[in-house]
Each structure stands twice: as C-alpha cells, then as structure tokens.
Protein backbone atom coordinates (compact mmCIF):
# COMPACT_ATOMS: atom_id res chain seq x y z
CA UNK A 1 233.62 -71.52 46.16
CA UNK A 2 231.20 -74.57 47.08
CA UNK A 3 232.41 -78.20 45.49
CA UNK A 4 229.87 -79.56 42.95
CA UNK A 5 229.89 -82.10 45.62
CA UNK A 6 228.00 -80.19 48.33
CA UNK A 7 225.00 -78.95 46.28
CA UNK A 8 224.30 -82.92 45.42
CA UNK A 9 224.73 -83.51 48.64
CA UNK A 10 222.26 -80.51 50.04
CA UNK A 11 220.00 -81.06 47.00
CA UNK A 12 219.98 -85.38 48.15
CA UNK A 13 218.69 -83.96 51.67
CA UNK A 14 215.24 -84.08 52.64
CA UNK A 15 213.44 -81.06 53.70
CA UNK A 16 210.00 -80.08 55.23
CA UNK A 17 207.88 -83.07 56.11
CA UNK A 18 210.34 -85.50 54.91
CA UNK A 19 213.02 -84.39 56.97
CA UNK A 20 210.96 -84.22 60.07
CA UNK A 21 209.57 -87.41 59.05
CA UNK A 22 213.56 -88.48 58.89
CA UNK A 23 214.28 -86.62 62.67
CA UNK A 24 211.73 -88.48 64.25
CA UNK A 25 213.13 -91.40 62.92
CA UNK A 26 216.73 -91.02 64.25
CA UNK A 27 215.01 -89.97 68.13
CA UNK A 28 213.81 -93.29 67.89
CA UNK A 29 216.68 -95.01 67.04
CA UNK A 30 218.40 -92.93 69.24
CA UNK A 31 215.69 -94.01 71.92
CA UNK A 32 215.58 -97.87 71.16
CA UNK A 33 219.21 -97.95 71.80
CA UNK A 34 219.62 -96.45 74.66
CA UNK A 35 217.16 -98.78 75.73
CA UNK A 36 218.66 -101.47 73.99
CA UNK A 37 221.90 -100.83 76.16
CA UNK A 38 220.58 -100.39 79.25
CA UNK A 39 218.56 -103.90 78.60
CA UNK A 40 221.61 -105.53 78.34
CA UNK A 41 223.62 -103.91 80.73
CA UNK A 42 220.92 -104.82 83.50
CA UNK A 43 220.37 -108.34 82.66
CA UNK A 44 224.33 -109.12 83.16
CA UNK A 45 223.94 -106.86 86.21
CA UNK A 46 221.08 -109.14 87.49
CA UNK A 47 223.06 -111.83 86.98
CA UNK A 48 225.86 -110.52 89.17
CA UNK A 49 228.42 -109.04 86.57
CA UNK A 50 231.34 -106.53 87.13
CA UNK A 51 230.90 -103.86 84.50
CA UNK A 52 233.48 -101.71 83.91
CA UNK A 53 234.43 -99.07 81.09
CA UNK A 54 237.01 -98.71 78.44
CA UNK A 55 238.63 -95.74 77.48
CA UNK A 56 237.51 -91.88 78.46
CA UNK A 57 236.96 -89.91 75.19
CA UNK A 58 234.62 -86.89 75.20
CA UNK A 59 231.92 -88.97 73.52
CA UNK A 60 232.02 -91.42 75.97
CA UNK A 61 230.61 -88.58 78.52
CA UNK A 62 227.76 -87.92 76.86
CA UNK A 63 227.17 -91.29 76.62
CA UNK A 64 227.19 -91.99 79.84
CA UNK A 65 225.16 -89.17 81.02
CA UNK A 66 222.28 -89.42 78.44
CA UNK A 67 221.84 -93.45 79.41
CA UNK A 68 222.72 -92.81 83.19
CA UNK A 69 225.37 -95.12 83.62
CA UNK A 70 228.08 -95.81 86.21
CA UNK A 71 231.87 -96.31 85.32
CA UNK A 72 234.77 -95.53 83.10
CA UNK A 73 238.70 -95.19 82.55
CA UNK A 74 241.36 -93.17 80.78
CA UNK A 75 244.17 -91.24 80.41
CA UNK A 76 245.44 -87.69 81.82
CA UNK A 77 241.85 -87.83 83.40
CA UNK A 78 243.20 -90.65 85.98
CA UNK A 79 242.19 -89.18 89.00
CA UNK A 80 239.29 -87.18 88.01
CA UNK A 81 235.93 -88.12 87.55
CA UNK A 82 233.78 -88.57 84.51
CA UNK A 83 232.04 -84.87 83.68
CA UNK A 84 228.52 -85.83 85.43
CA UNK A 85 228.72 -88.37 87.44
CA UNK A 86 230.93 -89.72 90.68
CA UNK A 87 232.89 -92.27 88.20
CA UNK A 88 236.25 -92.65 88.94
CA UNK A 89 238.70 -92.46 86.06
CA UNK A 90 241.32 -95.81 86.51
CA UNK A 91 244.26 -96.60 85.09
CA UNK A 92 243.96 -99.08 82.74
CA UNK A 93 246.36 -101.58 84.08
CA UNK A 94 243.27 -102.58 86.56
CA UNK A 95 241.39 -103.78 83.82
CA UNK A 96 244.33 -106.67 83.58
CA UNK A 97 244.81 -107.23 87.79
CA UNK A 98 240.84 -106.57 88.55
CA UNK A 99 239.62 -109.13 85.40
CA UNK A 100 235.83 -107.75 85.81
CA UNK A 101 233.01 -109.67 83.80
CA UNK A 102 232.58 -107.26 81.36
CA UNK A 103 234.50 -103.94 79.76
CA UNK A 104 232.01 -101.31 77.51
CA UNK A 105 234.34 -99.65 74.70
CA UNK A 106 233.57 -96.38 74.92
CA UNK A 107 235.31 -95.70 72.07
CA UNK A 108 232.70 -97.78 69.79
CA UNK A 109 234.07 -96.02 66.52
CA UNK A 110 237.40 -98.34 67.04
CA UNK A 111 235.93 -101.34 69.10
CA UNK A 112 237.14 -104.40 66.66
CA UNK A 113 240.47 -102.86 66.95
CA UNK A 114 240.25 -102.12 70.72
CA UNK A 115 238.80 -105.49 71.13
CA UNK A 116 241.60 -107.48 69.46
CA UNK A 117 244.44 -105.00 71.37
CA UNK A 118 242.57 -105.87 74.71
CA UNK A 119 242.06 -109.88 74.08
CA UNK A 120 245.69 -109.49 73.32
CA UNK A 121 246.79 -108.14 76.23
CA UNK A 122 245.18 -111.14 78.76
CA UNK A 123 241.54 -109.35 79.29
CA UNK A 124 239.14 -112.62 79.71
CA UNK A 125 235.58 -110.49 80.37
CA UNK A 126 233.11 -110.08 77.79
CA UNK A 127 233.70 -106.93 75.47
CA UNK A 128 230.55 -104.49 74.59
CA UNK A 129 230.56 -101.62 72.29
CA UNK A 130 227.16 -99.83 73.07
CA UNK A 131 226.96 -97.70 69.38
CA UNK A 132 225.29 -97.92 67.11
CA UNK A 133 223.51 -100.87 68.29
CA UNK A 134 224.94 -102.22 71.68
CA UNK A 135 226.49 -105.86 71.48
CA UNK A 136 228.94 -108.18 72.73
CA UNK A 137 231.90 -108.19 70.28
C-alpha cells in the first residue's frame, strides 16, 4: 500500500504549466552551472594551473562528459580511462608526489569530508567541488 507520505508528497508537486514552468527552471540552473564551472576552470587554466580530478564515481562521468572536461582518478578503474573521453584513471598516491594546483572532487556529495581527508594527507592545491554550484572549498 502507498505511505500517507507519498500522496502529500505527489499532491505538493506541481503539474501542467507549473511544472514546466519548474523544468525550465532546473535546465537553467543546470545550464548556468555548467557554465559557471567551466568559467572557473578556464580562468585558473589561463593562468597556468594543473587541474586534476578526485575520485572516479559514475556521476563523475557524466559530469565530465556533459561539461567536456579533461581528467580524473580512482580505484579498480586505474588503468582505464574515463567512459568518454581519453582521461587516464591515476592512482591516487600522484595527487601527493605530483602536488598539481588544483584537485575537482568529483564526488561533490562528500567534498567537506573529502576535503578535510585530503588537506590531511599533505595535498597543498586548491580544492573545487563543481555541484551544485562550483567553488573552491
């Protein structure tokens, strides 16, 4: 049987013009910060930054593919390449020897903790988680 719960919740959701009114809204959030990342992303390239990539989850792929970026690491995909692209998948330890400018989190849902493990563990570069709004952390 269906929770109490999920008819609020269906009933709470907009339908007809208000939820295409509400779709077109999240495309363009979904546009503005893809731009939003790729803005930032450029400017540290233009400035002559090493941008690298943190962790390989599945999200991270699609990620990288809708934006069109460059670069990530992982896991039992060392040695394989990012679905897409020609990015090499890295061990991690060359985050520590290679100390590049900047590291993206691609896995944004646990960047503060990510962040503080990575600090931790001697990474100097800047740290960027690019959802839902890219920024430096």
């Amino acid at each position: 049987p269906v929770e109490a719960s999920v008819r609020h919740m269906l009933a709470e959701e907009p339908h007809g013009h208000a939820m295409t009114k509400r779709l077109a809204a999240f495309r363009n959030d979904v546009i503005l910060s893809k731009l939003k990342l790729l803005s930032m992303l450029s400017g540290l390239k233009e400035k002559g930054a090493r941008i690298v990539g943190i962790s390989a989850p599945s999200r991270a792929s699609t990620l990288v593919n809708y934006v069109g970026l460059d670069e990530i690491a992982g896991s039992l995909k060392i040695g394989k390449y990012m679905p897409g692209t020609q990015i090499p998948v890295v061990d991690e330890a060359r985050l520590f020897e290679e100390q590049p400018d900047c590291a993206i989190i691609f896995s944004w849902h646990i960047a503060d903790e990510l962040a503080r493990k990575l600090k931790a563990k001697g990474f100097r570069g800047k740290l960027i988680t690019p959802l839902p709004e890219p920024r430096v952390l």
